[in-house]
Structure formats: C-alpha cells, structure tokens
C-alpha atoms as a PDB file:
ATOM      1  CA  UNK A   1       0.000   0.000   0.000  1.00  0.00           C
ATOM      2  CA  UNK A   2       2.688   2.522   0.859  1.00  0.00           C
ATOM      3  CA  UNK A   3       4.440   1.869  -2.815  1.00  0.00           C
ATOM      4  CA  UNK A   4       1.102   2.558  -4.101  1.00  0.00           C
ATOM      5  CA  UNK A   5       0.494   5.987  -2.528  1.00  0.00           C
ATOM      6  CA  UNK A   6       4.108   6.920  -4.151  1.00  0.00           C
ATOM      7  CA  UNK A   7       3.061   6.245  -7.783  1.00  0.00           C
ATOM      8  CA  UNK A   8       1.427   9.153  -9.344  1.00  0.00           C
ATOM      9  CA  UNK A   9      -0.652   9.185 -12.015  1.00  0.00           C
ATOM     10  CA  UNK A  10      -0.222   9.927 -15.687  1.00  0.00           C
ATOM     11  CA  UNK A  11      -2.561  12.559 -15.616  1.00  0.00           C
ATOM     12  CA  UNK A  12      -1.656  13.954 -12.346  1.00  0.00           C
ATOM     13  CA  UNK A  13       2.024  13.837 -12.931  1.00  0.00           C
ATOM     14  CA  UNK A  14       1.632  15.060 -16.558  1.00  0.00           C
ATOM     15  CA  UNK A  15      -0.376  18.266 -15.087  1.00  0.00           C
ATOM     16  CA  UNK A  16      -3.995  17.390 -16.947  1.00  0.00           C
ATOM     17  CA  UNK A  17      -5.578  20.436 -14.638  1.00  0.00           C
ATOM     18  CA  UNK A  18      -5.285  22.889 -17.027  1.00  0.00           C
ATOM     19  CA  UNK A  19      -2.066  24.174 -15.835  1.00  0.00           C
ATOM     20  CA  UNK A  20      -0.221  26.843 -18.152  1.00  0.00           C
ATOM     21  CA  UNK A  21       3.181  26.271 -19.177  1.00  0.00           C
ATOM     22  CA  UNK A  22       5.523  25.470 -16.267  1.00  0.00           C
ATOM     23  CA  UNK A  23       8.674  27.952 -16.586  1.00  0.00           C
ATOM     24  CA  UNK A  24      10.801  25.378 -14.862  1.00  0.00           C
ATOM     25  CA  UNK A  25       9.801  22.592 -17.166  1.00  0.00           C
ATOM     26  CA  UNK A  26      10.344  24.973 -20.581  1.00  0.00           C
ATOM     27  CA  UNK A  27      13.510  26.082 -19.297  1.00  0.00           C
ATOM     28  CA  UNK A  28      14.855  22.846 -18.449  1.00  0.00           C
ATOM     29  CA  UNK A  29      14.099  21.555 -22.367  1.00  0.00           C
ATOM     30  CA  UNK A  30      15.330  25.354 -23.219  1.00  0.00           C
ATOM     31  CA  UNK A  31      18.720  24.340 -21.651  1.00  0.00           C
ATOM     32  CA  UNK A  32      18.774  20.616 -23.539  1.00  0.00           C
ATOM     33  CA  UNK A  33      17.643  22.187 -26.819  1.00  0.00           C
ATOM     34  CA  UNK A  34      21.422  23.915 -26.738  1.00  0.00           C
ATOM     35  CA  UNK A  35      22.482  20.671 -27.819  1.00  0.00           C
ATOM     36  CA  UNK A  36      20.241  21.096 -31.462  1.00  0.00           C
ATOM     37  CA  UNK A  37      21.722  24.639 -31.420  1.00  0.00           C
ATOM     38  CA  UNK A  38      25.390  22.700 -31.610  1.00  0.00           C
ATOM     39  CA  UNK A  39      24.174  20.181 -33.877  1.00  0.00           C
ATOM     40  CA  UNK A  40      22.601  22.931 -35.974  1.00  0.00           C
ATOM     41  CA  UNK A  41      25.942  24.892 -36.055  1.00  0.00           C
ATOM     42  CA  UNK A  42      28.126  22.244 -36.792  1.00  0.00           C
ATOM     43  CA  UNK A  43      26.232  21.469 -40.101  1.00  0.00           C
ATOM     44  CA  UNK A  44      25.714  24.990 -40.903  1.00  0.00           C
ATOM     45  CA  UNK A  45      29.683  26.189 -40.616  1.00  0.00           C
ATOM     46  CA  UNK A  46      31.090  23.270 -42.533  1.00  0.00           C
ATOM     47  CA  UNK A  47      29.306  24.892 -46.047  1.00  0.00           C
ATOM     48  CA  UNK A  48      31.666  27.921 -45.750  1.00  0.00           C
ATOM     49  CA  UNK A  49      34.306  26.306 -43.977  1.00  0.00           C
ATOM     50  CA  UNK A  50      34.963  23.719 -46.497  1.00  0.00           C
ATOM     51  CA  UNK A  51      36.189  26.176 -48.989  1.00  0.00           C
ATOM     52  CA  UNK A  52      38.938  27.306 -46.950  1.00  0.00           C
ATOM     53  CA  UNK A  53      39.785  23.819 -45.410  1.00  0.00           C
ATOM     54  CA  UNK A  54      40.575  22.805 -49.185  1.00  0.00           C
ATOM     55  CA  UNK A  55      43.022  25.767 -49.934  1.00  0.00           C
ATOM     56  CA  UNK A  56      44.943  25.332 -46.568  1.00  0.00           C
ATOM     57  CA  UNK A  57      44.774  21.450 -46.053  1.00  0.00           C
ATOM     58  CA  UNK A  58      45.134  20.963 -50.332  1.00  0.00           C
ATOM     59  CA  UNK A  59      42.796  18.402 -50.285  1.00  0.00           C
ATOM     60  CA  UNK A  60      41.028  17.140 -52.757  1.00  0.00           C
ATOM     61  CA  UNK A  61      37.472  17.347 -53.832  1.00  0.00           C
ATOM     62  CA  UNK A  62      36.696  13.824 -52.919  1.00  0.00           C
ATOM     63  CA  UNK A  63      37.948  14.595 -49.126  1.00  0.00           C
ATOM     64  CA  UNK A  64      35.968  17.263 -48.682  1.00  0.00           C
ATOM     65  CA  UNK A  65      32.769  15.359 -49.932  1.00  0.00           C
ATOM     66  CA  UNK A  66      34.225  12.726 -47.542  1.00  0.00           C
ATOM     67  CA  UNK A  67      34.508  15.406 -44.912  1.00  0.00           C
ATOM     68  CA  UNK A  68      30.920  16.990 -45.370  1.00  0.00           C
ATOM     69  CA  UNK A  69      28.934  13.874 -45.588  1.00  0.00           C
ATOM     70  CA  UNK A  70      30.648  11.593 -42.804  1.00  0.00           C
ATOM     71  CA  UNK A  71      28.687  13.416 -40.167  1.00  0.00           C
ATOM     72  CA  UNK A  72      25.880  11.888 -41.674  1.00  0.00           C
ATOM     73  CA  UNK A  73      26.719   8.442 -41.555  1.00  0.00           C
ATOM     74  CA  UNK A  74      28.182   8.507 -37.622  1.00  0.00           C
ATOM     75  CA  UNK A  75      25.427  10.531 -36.687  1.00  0.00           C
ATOM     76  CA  UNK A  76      23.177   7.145 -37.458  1.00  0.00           C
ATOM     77  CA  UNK A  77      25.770   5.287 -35.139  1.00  0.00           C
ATOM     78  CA  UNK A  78      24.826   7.534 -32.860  1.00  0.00           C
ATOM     79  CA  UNK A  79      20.731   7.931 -33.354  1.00  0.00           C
ATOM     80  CA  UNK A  80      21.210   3.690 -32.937  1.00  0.00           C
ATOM     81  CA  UNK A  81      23.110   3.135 -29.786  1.00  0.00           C
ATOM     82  CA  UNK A  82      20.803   6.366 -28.192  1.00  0.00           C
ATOM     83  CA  UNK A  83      18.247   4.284 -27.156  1.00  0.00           C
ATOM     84  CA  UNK A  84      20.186   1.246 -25.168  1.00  0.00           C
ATOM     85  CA  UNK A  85      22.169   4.136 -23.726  1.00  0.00           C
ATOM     86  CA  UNK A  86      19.591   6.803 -22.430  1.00  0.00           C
ATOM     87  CA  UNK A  87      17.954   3.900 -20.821  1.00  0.00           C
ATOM     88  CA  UNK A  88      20.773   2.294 -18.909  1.00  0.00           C
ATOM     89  CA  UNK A  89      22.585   6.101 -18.299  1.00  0.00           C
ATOM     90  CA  UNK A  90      19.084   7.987 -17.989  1.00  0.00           C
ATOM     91  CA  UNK A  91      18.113  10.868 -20.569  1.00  0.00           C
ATOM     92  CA  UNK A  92      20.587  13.514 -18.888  1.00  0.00           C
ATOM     93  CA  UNK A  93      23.815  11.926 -18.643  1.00  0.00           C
ATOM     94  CA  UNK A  94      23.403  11.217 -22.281  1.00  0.00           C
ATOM     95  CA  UNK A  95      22.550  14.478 -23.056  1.00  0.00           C
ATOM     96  CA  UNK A  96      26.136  15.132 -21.389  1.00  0.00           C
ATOM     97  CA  UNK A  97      27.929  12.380 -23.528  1.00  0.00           C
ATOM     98  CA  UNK A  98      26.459  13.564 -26.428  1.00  0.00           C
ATOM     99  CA  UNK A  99      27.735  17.383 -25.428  1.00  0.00           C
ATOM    100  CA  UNK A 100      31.107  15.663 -24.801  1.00  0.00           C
ATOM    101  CA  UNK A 101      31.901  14.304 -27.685  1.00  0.00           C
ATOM    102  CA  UNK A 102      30.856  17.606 -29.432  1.00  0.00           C
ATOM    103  CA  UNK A 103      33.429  19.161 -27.617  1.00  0.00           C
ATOM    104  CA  UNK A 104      36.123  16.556 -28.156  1.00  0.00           C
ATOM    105  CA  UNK A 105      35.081  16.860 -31.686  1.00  0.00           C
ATOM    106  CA  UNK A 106      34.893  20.622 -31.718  1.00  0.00           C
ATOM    107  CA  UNK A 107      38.792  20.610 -30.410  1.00  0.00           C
ATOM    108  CA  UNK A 108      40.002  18.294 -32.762  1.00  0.00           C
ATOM    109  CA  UNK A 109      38.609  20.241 -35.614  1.00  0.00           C
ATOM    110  CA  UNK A 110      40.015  23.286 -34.492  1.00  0.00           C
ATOM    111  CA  UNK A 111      43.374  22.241 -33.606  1.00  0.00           C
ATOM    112  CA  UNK A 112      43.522  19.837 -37.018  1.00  0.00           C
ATOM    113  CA  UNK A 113      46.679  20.426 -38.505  1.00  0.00           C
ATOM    114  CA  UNK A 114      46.185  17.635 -41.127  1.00  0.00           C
ATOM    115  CA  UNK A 115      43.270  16.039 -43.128  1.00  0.00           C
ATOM    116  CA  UNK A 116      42.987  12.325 -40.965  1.00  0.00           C
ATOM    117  CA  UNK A 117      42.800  14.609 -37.445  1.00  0.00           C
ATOM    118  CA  UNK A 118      39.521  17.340 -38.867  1.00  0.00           C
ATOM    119  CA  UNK A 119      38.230  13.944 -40.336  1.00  0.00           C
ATOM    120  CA  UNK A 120      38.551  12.183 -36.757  1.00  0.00           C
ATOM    121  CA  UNK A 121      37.101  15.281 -35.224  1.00  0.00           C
ATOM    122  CA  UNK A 122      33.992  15.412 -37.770  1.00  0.00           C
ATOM    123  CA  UNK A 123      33.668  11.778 -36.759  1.00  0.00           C
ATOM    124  CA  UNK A 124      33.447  12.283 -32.960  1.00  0.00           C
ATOM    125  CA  UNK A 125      30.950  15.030 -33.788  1.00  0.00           C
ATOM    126  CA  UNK A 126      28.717  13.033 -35.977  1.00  0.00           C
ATOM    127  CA  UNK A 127      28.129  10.408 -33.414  1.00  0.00           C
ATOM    128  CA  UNK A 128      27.770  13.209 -30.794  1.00  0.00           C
ATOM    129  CA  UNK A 129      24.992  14.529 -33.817  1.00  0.00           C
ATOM    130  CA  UNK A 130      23.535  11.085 -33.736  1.00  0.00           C
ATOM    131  CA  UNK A 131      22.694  11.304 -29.992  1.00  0.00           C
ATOM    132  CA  UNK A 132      21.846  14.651 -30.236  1.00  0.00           C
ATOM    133  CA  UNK A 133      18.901  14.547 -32.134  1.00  0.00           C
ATOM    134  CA  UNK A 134      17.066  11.743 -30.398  1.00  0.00           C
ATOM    135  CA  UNK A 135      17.741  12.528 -27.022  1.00  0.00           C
ATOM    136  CA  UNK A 136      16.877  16.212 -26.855  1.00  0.00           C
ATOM    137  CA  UNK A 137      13.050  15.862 -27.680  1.00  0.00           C
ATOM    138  CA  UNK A 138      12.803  12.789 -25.692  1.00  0.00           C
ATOM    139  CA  UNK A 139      14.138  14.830 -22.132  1.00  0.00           C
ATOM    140  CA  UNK A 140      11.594  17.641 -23.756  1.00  0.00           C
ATOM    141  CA  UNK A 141       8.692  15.622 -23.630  1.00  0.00           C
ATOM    142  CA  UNK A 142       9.061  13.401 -20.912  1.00  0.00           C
ATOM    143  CA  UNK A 143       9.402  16.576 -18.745  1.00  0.00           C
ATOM    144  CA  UNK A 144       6.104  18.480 -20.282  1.00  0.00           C
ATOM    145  CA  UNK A 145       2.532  17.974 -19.452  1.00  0.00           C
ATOM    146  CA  UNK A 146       0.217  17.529 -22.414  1.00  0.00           C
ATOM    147  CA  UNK A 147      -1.133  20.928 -22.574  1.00  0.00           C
ATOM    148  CA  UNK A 148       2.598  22.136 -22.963  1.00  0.00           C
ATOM    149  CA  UNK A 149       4.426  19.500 -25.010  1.00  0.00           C
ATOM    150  CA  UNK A 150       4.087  20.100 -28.483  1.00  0.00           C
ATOM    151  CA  UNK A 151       5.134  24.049 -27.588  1.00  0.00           C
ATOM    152  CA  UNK A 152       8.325  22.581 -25.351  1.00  0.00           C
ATOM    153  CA  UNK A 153       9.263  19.606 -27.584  1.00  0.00           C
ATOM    154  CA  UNK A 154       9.448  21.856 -30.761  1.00  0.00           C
ATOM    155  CA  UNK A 155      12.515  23.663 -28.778  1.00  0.00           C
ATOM    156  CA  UNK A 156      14.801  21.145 -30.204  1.00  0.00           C
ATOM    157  CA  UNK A 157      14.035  21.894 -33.815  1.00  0.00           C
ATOM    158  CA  UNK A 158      13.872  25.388 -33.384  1.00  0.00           C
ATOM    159  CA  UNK A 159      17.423  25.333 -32.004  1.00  0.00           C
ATOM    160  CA  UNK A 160      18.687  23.054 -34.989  1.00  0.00           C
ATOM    161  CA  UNK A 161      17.312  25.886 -37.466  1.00  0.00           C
ATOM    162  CA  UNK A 162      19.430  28.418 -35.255  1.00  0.00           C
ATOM    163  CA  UNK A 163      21.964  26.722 -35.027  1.00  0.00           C
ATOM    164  CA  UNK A 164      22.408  26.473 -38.795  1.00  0.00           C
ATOM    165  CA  UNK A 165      21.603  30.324 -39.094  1.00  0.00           C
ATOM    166  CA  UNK A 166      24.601  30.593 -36.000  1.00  0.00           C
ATOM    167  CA  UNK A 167      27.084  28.486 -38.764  1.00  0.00           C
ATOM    168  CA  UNK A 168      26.270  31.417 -41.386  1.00  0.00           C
ATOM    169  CA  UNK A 169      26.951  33.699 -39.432  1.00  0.00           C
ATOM    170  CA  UNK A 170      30.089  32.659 -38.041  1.00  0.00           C
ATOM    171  CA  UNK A 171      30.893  31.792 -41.769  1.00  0.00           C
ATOM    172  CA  UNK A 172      30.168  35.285 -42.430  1.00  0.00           C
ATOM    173  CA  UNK A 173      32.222  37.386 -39.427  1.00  0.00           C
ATOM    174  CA  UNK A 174      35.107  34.898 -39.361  1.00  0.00           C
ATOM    175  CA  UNK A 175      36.186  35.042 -43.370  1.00  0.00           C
ATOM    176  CA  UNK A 176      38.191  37.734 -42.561  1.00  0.00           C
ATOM    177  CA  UNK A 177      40.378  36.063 -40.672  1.00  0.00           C
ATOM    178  CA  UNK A 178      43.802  34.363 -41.812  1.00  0.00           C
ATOM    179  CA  UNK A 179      43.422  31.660 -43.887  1.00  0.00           C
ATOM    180  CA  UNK A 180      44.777  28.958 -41.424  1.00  0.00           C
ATOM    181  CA  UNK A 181      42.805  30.436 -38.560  1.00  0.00           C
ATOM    182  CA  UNK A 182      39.608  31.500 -39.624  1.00  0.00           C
ATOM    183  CA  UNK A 183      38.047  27.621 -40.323  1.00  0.00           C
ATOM    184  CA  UNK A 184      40.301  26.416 -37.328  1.00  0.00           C
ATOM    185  CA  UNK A 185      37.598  29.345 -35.336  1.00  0.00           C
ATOM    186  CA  UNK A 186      34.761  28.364 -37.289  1.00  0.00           C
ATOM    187  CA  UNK A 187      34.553  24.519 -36.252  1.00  0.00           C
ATOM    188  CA  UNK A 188      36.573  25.022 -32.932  1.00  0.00           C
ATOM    189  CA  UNK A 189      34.270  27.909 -31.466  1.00  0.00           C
ATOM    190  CA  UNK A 190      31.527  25.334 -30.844  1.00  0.00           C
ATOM    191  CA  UNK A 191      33.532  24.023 -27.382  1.00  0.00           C
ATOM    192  CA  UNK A 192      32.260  26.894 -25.925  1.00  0.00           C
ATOM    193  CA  UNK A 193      28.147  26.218 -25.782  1.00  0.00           C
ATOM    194  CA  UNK A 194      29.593  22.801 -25.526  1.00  0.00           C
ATOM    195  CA  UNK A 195      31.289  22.761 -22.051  1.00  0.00           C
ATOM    196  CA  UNK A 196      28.328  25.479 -20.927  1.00  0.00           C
ATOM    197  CA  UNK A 197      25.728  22.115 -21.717  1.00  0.00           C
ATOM    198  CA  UNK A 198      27.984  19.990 -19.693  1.00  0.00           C
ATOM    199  CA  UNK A 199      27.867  21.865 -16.669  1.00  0.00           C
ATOM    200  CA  UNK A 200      24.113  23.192 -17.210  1.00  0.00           C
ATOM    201  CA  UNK A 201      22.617  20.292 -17.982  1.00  0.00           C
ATOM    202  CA  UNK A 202      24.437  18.839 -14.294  1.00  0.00           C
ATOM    203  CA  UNK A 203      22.173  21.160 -12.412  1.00  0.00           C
ATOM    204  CA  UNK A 204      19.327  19.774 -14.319  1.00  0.00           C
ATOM    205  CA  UNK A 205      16.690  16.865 -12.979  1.00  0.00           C
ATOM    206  CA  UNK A 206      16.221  13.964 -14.375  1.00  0.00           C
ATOM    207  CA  UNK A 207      13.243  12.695 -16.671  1.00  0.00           C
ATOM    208  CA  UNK A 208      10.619  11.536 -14.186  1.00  0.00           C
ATOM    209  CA  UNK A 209       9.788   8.733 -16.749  1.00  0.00           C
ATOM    210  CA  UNK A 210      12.995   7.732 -16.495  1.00  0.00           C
ATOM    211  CA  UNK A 211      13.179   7.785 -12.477  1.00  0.00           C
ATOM    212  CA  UNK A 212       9.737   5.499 -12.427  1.00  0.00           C
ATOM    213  CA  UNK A 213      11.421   2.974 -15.370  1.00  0.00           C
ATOM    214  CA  UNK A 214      14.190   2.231 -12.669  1.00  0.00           C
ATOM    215  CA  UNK A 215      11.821   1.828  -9.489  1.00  0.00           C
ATOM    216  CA  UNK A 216      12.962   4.953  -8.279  1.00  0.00           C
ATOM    217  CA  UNK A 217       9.420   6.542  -7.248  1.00  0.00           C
ATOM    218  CA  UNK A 218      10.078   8.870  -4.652  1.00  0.00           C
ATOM    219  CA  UNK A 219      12.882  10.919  -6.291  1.00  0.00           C
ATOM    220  CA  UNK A 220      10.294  10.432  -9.558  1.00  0.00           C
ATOM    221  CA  UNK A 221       7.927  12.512  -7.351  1.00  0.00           C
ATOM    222  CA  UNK A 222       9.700  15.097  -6.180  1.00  0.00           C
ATOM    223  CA  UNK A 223      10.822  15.806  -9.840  1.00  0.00           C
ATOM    224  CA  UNK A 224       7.121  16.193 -10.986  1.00  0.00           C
ATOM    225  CA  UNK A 225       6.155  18.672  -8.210  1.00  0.00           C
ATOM    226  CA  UNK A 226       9.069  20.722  -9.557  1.00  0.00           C
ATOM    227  CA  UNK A 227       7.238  20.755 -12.820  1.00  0.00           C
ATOM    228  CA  UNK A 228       3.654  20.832 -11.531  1.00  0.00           C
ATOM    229  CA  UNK A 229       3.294  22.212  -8.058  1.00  0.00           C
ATOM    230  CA  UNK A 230      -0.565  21.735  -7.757  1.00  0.00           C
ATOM    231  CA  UNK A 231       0.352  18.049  -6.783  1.00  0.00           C
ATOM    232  CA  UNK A 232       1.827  19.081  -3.788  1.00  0.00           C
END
C-alpha cells in the first residue's frame, strides 16, 4: 500500500488540470535544446568552412565530400546506440555524452593540422549529432505535461534551425580572418556552448519517466512537483 500511494498518475504527474506552461519545465528543455543549437551549427559552418579547409589542407574534392557527408553516416551510429544508452545512463547523462563528444570533436577540428585529425574530429561530432537529435526531444517531452508539449518539444528543432543560421553567421564574421585560422575558429568555437551544456545540464533533474522505469518513485515525485506544483 505505501508503494502505491508513491506512484502518481499519468494525468496527475503530466499536469492534466489545465495548468499553463511550467517555466521550470520549458527552461529545463530550453537548456537541452542547446544541444540542437550545436548540432545545428556544426552542419551549418562546414558549407563555408569547407572552402577554406581545401586551400589550406590541399585536399582534394573527394575529401571534402568525404569530410561533409561523414557526419551523416556517424550521426546514425549515434541515433542507434541512443536508445540502449539513455535507458541504462538515464536521458541527462546522455545528453552530457552527447555534449562531450561535441566538444572533443569541436577541439580536434580546431586544432587539425592535417586532413585524418579534422576527419577524426567530424567523426566524434557526428556520433555526438547522432545522440543529439534523439535525445533532446525525448528529455523535452518526458518533462512536459500535455497541454505544454508540443510548444516545449518543438525547442529542439527550433534550435537546430538556429543553429544552422549561428554556422552562417560565423561563416560570415570569421572570413576575414587568416586563412589557417579562420576555419580552425569556425569549427573550434563550438567548445564553448559545448562545455556550458555539460555543466548546465548537471544542475538539471532527471526525466521523471525515467526515475519510475528504474523503481525509483520517490525521487520520480519530487521531480514532478518541480514541474507541476498543484500536486503538492
């Protein structure tokens, strides 16, 4: 009986009172939607850093098709192995792998002073891409009531479309610089938002779904009267 009192129910903890849209909850998926806005970026600022990665790096055109489309292909590694791992790691911490390997990638795209180094780094990104954009509107909705979650789970793919817009703009304001540091800034600059996700995401709670998959009711609870205080 006491286990019973702790479970909540769907419509209770998804806030079906008519409750308006919980600033908590919004900026919580606000926070995780950063993540699209990387994602977004990093495709966006490879279309005008490509041009100068093949005059300093003399590549070839077939390496920089390789270069532009691998994110692709690791990004499905990625999208694959997000479900297994959000489930055994939880929906935040792999939110934070997904920001790490954006910033490993980030760094080894900046710092690339050869072709098989930015390729590694696009690599690490793609995968980081992969998790990316499956985990963001999963922690979104899981952490919205009904009346809110199609408003709070379109944050992710708003911050994608920004994020793209970001990469023009950096492609823009940074073709100024020297030839072998402007695209070094372009694709290195994203270790910034990246290590800012890291340690926001930290101070963010878990998916409450996620808490009640593992048994863990209580601490499932507390997390929903955060987003919905009327269940107090």
């Amino acid at each position: 009986m006491e286990e019973g009192r702790e479970v909540v129910s769907m419509e209770e903890a998804n806030g079906e009172n008519g409750e308006g849209i919980n600033k908590y909850a919004c900026g919580c998926a606000a926070v995780a939607s950063m993540i699209s806005i990387i994602f977004g970026y990093d495709t966006g600022v490879m279309s005008g850093a490509m041009i100068f990665i093949k005059e300093d790096l003399k590549v070839n055109d077939t390496q920089i098709s390789v270069l532009a489309g691998i994110l692709n292909v690791c990004a499905l590694v990625g999208s694959l192995a997000t479900g297994r791992t959000s489930d055994f790691l939880g929906r935040r911490y792999t939110i934070v792998l997904a920001s790490i390997m954006f910033l490993v990638g980030s760094v080894l795209m900046g710092y690339a002073p050869n072709y098989p180094i930015l390729l590694t780094g696009r690599c690490t990104a793609g995968v980081g891409v992969g998790y990316a954009f499956m985990i963001a509107p999963v922690y979104s909705a899981e952490i919205s009531s009904p009346k809110s979650r199609g408003f709070i789970t379109s944050l992710p793919e708003l911050g994608i479309s920004t994020g793209i817009l970001t990469g023009y703009l950096a492609n823009y304001f940074m073709v100024a610089l020297p030839l072998k540091l402007g695209w070094r800034m372009m694709l290195g600059i994203a270790t910034v938002p990246s290590l800012g996700l890291v340690i926001g995401i930290l101070k963010m709670p878990e998916s409450p779904r996620w808490l009640v998959m593992r048994g863990r009711l209580g601490e499932a609870k507390r997390i929903c009267i955060n987003f919905h205080p009327q269940m107090k």
